[in-house]
PDB file of N, CA and C in Angstrom:
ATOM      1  N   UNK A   1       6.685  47.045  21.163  1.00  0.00           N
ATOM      2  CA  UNK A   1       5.524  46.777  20.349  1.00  0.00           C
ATOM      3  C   UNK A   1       5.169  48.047  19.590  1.00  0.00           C
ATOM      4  N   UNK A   2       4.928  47.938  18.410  1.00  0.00           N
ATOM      5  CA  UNK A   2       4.437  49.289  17.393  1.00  0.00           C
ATOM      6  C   UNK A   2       3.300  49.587  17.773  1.00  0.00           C
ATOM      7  N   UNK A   3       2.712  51.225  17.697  1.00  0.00           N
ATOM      8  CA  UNK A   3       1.440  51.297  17.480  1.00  0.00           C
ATOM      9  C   UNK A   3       0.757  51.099  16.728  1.00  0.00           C
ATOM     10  N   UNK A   4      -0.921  50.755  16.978  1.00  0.00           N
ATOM     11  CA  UNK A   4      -1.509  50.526  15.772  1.00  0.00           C
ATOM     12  C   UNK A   4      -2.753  51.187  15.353  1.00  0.00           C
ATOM     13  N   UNK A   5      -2.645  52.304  16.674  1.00  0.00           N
ATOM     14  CA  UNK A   5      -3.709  53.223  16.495  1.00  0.00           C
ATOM     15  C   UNK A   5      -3.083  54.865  16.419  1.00  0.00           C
ATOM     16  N   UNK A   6      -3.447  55.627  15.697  1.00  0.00           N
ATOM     17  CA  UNK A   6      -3.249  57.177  16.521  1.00  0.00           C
ATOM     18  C   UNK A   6      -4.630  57.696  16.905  1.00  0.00           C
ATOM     19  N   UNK A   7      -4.765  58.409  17.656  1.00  0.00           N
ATOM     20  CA  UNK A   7      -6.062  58.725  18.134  1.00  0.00           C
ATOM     21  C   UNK A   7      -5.475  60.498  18.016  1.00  0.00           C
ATOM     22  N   UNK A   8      -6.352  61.359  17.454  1.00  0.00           N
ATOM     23  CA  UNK A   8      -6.125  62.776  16.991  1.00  0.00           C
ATOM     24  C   UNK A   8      -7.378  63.808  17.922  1.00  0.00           C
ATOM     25  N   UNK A   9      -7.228  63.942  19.147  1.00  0.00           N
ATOM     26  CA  UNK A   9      -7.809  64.683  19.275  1.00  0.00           C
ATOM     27  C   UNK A   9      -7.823  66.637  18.592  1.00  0.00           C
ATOM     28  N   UNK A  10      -9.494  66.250  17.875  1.00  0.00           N
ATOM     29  CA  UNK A  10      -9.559  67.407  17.428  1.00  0.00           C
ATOM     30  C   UNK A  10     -10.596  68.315  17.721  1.00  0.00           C
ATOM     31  N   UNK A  11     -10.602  68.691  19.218  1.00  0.00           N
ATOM     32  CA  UNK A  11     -11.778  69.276  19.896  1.00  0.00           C
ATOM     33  C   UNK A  11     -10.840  71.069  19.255  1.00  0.00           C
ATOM     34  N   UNK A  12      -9.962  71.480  19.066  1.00  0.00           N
ATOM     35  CA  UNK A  12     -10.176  72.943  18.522  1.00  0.00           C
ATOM     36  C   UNK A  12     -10.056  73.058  17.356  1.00  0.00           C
ATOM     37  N   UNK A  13     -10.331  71.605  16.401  1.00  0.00           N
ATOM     38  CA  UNK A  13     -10.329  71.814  14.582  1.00  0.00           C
ATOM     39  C   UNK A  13     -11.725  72.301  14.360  1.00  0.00           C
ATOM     40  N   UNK A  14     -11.919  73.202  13.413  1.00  0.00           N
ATOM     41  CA  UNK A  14     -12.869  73.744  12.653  1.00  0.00           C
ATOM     42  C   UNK A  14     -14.155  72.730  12.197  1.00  0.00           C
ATOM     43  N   UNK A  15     -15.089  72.833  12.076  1.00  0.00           N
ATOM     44  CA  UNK A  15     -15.931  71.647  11.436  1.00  0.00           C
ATOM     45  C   UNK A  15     -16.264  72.795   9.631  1.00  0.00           C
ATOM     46  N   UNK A  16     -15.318  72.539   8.855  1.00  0.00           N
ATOM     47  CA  UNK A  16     -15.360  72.893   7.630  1.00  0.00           C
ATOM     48  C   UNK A  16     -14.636  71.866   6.743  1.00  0.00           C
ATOM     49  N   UNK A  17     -14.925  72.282   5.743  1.00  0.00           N
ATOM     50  CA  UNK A  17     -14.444  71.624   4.686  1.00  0.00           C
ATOM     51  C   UNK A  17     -12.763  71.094   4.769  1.00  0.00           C
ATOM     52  N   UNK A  18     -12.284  72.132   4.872  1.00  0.00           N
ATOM     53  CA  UNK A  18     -10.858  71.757   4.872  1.00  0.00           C
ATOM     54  C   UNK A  18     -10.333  71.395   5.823  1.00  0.00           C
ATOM     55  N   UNK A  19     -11.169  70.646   7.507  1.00  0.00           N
ATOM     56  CA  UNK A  19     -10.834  69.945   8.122  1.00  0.00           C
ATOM     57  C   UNK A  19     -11.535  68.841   7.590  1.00  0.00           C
ATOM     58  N   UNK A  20     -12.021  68.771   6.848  1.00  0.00           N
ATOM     59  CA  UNK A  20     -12.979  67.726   6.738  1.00  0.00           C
ATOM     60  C   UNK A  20     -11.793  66.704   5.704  1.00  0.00           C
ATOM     61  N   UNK A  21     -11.522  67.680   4.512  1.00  0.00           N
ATOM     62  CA  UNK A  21     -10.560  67.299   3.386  1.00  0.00           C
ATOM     63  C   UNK A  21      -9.053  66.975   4.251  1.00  0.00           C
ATOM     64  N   UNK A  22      -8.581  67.318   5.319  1.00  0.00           N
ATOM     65  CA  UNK A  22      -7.176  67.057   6.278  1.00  0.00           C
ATOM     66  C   UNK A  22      -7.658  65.899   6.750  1.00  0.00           C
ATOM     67  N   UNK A  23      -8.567  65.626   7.121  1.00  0.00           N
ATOM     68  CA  UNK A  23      -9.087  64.239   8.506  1.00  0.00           C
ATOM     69  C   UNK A  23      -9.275  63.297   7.386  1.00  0.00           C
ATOM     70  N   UNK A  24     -10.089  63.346   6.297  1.00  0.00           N
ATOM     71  CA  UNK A  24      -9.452  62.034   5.451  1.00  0.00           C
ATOM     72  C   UNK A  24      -8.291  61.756   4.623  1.00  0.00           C
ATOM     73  N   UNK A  25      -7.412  62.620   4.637  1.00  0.00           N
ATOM     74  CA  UNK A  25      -6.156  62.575   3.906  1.00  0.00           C
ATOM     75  C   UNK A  25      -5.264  61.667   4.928  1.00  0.00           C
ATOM     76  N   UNK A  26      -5.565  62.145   6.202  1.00  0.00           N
ATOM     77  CA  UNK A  26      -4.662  61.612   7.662  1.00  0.00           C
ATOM     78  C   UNK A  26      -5.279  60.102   7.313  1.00  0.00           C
ATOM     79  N   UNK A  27      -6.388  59.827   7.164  1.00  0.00           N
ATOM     80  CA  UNK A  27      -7.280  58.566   7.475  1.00  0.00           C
ATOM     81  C   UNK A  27      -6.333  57.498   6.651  1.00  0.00           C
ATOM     82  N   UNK A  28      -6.941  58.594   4.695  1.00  0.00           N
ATOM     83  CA  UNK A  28      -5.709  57.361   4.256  1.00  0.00           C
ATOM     84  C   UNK A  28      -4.093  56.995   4.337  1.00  0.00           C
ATOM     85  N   UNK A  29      -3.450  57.955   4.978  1.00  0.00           N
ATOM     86  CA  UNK A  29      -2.101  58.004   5.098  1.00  0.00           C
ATOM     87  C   UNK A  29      -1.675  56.969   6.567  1.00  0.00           C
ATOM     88  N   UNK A  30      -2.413  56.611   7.008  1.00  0.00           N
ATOM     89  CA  UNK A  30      -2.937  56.221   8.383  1.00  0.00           C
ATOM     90  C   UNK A  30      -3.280  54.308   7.821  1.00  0.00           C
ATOM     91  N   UNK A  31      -4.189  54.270   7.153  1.00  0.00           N
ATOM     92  CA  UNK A  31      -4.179  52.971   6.683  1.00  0.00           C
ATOM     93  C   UNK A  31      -3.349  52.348   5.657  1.00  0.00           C
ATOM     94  N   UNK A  32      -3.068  52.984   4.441  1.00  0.00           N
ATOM     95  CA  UNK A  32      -1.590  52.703   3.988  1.00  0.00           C
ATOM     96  C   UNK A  32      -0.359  52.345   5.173  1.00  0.00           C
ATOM     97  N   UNK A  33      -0.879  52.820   6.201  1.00  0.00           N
ATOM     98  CA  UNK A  33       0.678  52.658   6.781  1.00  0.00           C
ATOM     99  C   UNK A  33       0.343  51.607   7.849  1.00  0.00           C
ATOM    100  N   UNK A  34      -0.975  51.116   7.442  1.00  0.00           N
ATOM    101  CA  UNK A  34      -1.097  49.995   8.293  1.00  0.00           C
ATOM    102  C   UNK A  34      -1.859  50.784  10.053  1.00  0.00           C
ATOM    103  N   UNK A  35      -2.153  51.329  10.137  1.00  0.00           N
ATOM    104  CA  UNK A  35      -2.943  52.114  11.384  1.00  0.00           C
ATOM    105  C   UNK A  35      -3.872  52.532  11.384  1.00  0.00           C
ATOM    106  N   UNK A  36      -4.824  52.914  12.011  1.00  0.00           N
ATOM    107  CA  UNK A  36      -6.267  52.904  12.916  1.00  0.00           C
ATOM    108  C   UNK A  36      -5.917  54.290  13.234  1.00  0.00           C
ATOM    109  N   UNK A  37      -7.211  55.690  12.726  1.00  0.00           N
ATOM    110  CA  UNK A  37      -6.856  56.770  12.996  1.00  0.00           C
ATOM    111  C   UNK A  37      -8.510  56.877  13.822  1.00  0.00           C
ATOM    112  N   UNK A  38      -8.400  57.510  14.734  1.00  0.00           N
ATOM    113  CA  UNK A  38      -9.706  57.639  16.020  1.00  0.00           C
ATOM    114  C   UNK A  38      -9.632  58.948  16.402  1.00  0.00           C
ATOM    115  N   UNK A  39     -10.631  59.745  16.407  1.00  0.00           N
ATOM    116  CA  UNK A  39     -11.021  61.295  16.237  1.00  0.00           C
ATOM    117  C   UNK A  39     -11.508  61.034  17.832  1.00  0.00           C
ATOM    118  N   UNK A  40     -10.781  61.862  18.603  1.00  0.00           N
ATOM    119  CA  UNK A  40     -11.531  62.084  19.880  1.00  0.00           C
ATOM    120  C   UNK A  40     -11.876  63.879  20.212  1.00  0.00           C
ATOM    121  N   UNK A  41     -13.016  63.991  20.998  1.00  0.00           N
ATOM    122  CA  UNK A  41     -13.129  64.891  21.440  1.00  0.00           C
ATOM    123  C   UNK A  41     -13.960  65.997  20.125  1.00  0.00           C
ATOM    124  N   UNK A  42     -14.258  65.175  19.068  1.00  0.00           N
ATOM    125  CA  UNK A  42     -14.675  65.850  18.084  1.00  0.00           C
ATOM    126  C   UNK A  42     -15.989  66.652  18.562  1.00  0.00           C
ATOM    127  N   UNK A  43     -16.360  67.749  18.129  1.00  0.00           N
ATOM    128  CA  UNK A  43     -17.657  68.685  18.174  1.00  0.00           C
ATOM    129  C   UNK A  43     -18.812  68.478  17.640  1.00  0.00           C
ATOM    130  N   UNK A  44     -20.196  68.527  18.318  1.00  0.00           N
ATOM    131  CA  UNK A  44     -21.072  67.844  17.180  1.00  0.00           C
ATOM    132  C   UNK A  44     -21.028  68.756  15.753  1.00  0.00           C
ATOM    133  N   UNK A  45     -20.909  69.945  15.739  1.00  0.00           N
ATOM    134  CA  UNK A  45     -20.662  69.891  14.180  1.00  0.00           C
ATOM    135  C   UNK A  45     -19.653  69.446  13.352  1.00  0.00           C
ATOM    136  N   UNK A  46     -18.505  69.152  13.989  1.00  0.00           N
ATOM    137  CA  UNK A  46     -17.868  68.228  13.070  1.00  0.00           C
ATOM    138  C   UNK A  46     -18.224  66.550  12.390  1.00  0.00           C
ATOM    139  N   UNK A  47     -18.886  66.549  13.615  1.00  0.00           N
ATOM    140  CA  UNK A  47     -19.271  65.115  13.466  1.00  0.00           C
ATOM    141  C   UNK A  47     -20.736  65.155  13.050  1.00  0.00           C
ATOM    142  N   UNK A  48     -21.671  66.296  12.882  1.00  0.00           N
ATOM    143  CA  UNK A  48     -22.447  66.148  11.804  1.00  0.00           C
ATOM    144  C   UNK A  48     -22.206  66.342  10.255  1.00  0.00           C
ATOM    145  N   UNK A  49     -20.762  66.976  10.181  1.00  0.00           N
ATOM    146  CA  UNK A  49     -20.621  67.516   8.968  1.00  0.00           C
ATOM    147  C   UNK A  49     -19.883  65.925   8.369  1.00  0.00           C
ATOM    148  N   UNK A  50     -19.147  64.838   9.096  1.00  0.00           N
ATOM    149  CA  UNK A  50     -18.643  63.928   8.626  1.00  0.00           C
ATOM    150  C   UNK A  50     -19.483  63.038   8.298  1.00  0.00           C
ATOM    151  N   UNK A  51     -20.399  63.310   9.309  1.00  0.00           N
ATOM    152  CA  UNK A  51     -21.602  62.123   8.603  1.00  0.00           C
ATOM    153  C   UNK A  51     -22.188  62.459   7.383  1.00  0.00           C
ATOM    154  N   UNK A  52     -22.578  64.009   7.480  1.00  0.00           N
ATOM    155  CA  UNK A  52     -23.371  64.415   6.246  1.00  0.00           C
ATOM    156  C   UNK A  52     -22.391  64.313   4.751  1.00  0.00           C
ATOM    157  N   UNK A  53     -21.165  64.285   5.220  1.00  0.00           N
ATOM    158  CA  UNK A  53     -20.112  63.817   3.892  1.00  0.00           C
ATOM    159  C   UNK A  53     -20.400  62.449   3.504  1.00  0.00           C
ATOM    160  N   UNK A  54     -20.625  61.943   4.368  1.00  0.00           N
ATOM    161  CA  UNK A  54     -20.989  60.283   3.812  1.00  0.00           C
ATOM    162  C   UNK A  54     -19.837  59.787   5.218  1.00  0.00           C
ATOM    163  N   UNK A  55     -18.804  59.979   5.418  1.00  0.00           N
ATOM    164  CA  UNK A  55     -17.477  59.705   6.103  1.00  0.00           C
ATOM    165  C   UNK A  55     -17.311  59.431   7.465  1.00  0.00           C
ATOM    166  N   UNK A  56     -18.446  59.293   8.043  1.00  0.00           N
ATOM    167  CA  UNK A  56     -18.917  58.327   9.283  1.00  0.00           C
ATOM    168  C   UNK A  56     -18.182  57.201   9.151  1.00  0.00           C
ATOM    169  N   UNK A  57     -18.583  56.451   8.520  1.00  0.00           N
ATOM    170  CA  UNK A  57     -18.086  54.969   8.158  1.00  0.00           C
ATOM    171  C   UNK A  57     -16.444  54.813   8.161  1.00  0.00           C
ATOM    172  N   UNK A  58     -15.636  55.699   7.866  1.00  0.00           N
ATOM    173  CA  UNK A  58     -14.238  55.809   7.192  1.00  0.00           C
ATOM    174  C   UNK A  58     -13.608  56.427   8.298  1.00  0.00           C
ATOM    175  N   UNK A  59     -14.378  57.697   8.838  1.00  0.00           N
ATOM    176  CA  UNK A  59     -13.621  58.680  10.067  1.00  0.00           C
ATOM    177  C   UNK A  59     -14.433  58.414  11.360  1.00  0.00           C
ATOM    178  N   UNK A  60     -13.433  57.595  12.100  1.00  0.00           N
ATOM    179  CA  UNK A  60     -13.978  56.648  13.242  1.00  0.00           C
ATOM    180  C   UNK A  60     -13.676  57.960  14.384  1.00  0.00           C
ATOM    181  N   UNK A  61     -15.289  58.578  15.161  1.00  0.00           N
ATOM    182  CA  UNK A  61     -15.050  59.348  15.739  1.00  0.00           C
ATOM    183  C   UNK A  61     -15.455  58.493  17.343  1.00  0.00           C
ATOM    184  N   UNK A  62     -14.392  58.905  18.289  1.00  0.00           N
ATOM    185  CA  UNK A  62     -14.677  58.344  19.549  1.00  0.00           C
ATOM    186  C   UNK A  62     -16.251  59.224  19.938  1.00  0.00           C
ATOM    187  N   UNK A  63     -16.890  58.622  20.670  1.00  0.00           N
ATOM    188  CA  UNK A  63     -18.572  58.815  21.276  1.00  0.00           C
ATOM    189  C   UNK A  63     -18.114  59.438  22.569  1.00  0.00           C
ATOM    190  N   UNK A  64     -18.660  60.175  22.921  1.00  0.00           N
ATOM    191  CA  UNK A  64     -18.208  61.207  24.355  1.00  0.00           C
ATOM    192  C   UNK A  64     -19.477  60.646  24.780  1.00  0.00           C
ATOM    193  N   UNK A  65     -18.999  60.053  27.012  1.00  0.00           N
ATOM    194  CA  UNK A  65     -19.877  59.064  27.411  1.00  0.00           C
ATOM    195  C   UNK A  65     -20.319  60.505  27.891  1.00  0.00           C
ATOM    196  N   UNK A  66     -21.539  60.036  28.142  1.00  0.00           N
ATOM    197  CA  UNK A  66     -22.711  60.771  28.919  1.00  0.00           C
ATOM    198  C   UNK A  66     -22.206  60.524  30.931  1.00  0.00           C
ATOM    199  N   UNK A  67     -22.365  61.256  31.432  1.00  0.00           N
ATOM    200  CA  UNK A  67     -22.281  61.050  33.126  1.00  0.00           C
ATOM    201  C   UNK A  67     -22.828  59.677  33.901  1.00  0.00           C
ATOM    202  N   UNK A  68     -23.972  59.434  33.006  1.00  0.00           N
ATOM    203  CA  UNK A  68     -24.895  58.688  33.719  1.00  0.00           C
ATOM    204  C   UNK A  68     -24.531  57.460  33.081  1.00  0.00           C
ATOM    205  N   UNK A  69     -23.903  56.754  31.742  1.00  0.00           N
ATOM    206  CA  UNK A  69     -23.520  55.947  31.471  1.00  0.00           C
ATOM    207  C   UNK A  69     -22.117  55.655  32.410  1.00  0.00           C
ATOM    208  N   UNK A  70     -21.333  56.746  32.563  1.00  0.00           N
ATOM    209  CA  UNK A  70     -20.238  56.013  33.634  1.00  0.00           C
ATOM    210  C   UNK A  70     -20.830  55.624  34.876  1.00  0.00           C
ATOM    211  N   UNK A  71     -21.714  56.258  35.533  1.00  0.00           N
ATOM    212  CA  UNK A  71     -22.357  56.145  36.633  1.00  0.00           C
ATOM    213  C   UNK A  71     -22.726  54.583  36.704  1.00  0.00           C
ATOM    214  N   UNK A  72     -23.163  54.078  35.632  1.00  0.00           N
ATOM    215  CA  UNK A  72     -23.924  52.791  36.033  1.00  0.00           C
ATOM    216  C   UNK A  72     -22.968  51.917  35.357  1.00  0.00           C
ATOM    217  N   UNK A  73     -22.043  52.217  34.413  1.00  0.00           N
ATOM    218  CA  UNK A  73     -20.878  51.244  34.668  1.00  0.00           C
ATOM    219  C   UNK A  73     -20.050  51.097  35.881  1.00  0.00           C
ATOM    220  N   UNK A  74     -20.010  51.902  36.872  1.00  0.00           N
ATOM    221  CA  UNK A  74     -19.529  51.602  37.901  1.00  0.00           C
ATOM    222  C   UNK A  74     -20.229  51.192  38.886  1.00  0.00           C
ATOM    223  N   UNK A  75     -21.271  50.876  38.420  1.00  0.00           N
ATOM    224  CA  UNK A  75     -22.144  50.466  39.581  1.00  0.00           C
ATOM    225  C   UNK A  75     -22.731  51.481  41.035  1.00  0.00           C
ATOM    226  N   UNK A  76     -23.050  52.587  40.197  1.00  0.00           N
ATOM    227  CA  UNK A  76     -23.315  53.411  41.361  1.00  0.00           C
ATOM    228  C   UNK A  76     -24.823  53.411  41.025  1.00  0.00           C
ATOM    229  N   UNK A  77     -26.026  54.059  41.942  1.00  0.00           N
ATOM    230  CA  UNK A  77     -26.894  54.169  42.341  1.00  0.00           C
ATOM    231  C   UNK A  77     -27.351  55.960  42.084  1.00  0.00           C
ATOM    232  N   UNK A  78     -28.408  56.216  41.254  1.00  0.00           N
ATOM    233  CA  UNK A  78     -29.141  57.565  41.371  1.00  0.00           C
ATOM    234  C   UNK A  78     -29.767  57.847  42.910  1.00  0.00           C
ATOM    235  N   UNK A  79     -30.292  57.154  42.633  1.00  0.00           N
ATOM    236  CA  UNK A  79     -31.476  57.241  43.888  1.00  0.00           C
ATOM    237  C   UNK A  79     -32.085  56.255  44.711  1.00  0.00           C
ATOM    238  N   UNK A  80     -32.135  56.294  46.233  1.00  0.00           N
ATOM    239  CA  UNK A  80     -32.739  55.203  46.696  1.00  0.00           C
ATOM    240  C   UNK A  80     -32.530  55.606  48.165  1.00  0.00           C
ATOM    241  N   UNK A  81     -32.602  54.803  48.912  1.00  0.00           N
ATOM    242  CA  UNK A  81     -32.613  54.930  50.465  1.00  0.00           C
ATOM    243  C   UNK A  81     -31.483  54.083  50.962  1.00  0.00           C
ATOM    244  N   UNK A  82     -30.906  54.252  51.938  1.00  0.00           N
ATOM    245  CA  UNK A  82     -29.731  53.997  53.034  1.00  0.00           C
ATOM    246  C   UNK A  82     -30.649  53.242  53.985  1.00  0.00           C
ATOM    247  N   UNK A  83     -30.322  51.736  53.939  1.00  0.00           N
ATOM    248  CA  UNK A  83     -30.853  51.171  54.975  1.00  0.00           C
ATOM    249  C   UNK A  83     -30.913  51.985  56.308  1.00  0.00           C
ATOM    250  N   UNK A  84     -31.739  51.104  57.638  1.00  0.00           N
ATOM    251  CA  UNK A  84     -31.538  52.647  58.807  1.00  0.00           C
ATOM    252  C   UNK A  84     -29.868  51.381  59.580  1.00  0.00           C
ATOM    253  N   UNK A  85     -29.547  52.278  60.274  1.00  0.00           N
ATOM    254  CA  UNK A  85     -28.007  51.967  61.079  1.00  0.00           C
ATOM    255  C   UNK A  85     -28.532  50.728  61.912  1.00  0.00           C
ATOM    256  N   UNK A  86     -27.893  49.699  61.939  1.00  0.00           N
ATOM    257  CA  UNK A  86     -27.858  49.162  63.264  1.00  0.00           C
ATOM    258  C   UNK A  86     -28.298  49.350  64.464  1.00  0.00           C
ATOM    259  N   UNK A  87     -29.323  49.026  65.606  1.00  0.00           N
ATOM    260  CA  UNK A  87     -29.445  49.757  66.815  1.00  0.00           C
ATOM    261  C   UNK A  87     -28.360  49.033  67.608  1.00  0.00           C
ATOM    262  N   UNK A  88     -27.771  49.741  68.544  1.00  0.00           N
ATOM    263  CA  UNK A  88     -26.950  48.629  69.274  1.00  0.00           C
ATOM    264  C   UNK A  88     -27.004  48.904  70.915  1.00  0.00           C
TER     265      UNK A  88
END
């Protein structure tokens, strides 16, 4: 089966211009060719500087989960009490 995504982690790219001008060049070279390009691990200034380009919409950056969102997708518990044991 082909891929149909690349996913580019770019947690040590620059948040400047000329990553900015590389990440949509990849984007369109990426959909011409029929593929889904997904920015992981991006920095919030990169990913304020893509939004502030307008390029949110176009440069699909993966969302870094917070602790506490995995926490309660797995069904775990912050805080609470341990029933008491059995007496036997």
């Amino acid at each position: 089966m082909a891929p149909t995504s690349i996913v580019l982690d770019v947690g040590p790219a620059a948040a400047d211009v000329e990553t900015l001008d590389a990440l949509a060049r990849l984007q369109l070279a990426a959909r011409r060719a029929g593929l889904e390009l997904r920015l992981r691990h991006a920095s919030p200034e990169l990913t304020d500087l893509i939004a502030f380009a307008g390029l949110d919409a176009v440069l699909r950056v993966e969302v870094r989960r917070q602790t506490e969102e995995r926490e309660e997708r797995l069904g775990l518990e912050e805080e609470g009490q341990l029933p008491d044991p059995p007496v036997a």
